[in-house]
Protein backbone atom coordinates (compact mmCIF):
# COMPACT_ATOMS: atom_id res chain seq x y z
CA UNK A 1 4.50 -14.61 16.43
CA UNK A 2 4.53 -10.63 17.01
CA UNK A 3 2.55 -8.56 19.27
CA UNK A 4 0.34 -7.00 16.19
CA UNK A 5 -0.40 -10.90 14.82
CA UNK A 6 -1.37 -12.04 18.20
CA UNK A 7 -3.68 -8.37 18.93
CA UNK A 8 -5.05 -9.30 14.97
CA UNK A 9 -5.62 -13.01 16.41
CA UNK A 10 -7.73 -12.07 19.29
CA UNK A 11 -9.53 -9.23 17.88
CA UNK A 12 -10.25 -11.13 14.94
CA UNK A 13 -11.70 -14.29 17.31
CA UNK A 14 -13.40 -11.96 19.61
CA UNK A 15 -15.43 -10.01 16.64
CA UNK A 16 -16.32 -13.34 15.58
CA UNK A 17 -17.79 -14.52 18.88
CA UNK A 18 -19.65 -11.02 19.41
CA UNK A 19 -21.57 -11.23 15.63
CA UNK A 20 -22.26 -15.20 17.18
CA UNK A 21 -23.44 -13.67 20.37
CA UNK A 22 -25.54 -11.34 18.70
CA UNK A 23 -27.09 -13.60 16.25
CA UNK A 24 -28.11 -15.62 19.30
CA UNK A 25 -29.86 -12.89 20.83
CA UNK A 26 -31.75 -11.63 18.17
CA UNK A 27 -33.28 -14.83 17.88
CA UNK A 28 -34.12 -14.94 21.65
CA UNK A 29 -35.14 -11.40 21.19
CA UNK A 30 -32.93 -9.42 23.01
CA UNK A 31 -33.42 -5.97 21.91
CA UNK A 32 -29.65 -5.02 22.31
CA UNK A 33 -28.39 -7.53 20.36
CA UNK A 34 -28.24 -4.11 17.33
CA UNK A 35 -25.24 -2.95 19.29
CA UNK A 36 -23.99 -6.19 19.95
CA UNK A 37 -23.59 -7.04 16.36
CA UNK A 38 -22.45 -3.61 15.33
CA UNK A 39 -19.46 -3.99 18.04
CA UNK A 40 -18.72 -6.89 17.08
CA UNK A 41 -18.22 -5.85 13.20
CA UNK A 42 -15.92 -3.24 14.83
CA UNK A 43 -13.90 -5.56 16.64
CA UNK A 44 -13.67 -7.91 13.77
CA UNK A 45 -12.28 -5.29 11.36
CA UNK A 46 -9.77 -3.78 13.84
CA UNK A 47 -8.47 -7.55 14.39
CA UNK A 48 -8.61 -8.08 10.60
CA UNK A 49 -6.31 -4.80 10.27
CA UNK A 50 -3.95 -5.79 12.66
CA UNK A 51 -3.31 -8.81 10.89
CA UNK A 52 -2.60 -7.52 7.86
CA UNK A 53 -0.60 -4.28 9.01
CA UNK A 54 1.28 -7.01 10.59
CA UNK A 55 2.05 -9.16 7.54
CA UNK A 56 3.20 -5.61 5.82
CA UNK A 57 5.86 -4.87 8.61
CA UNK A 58 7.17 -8.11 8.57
CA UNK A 59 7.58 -7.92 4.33
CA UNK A 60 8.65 -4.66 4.91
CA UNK A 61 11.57 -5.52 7.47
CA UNK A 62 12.79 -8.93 4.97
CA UNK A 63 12.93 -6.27 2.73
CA UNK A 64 14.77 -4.06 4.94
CA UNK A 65 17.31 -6.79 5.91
CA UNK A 66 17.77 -8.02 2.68
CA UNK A 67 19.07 -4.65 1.18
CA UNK A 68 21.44 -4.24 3.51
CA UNK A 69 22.97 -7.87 3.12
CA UNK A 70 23.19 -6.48 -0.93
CA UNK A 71 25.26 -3.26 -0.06
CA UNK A 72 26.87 -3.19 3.37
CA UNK A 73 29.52 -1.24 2.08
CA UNK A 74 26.96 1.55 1.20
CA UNK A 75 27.42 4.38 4.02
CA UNK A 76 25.92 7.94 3.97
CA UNK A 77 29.18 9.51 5.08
């Protein structure tokens, strides 16, 4: 597991606890829970991003490896 996967992991759980926080106080009526919710949404999206930048770089480096298994006789020189 990666560094971005596990930041995507967290920030994805923690989004999901702030919108569950939020819909708890707006039924207590907590008249913050607006920014609560709205943070939380943030939070989620950022995690959810993460994740998936994280799924590209590891395609991306398979990829990577994979083309120069095919040609390692290839050189710039």
């Amino acid at each position: 597991m990666n560094k971005y996967l596990l930041r995507g992991i967290i920030g994805t759980a923690s989004g999901l606890a702030l919108g569950m926080l939020g819909l708890y106080l707006m039924r207590g009526g907590f008249l913050g829970y607006k920014w609560i919710l709205v943070f939380g949404v943030i939070v989620f999206g950022v995690g959810f991003l993460t994740i998936v930048y994280s799924l590209i770089r590891k395609i991306e480096r398979k990829s990577l490896l994979d083309g120069r298994r095919k040609d390692p006789t290839d050189n710039d020189d």
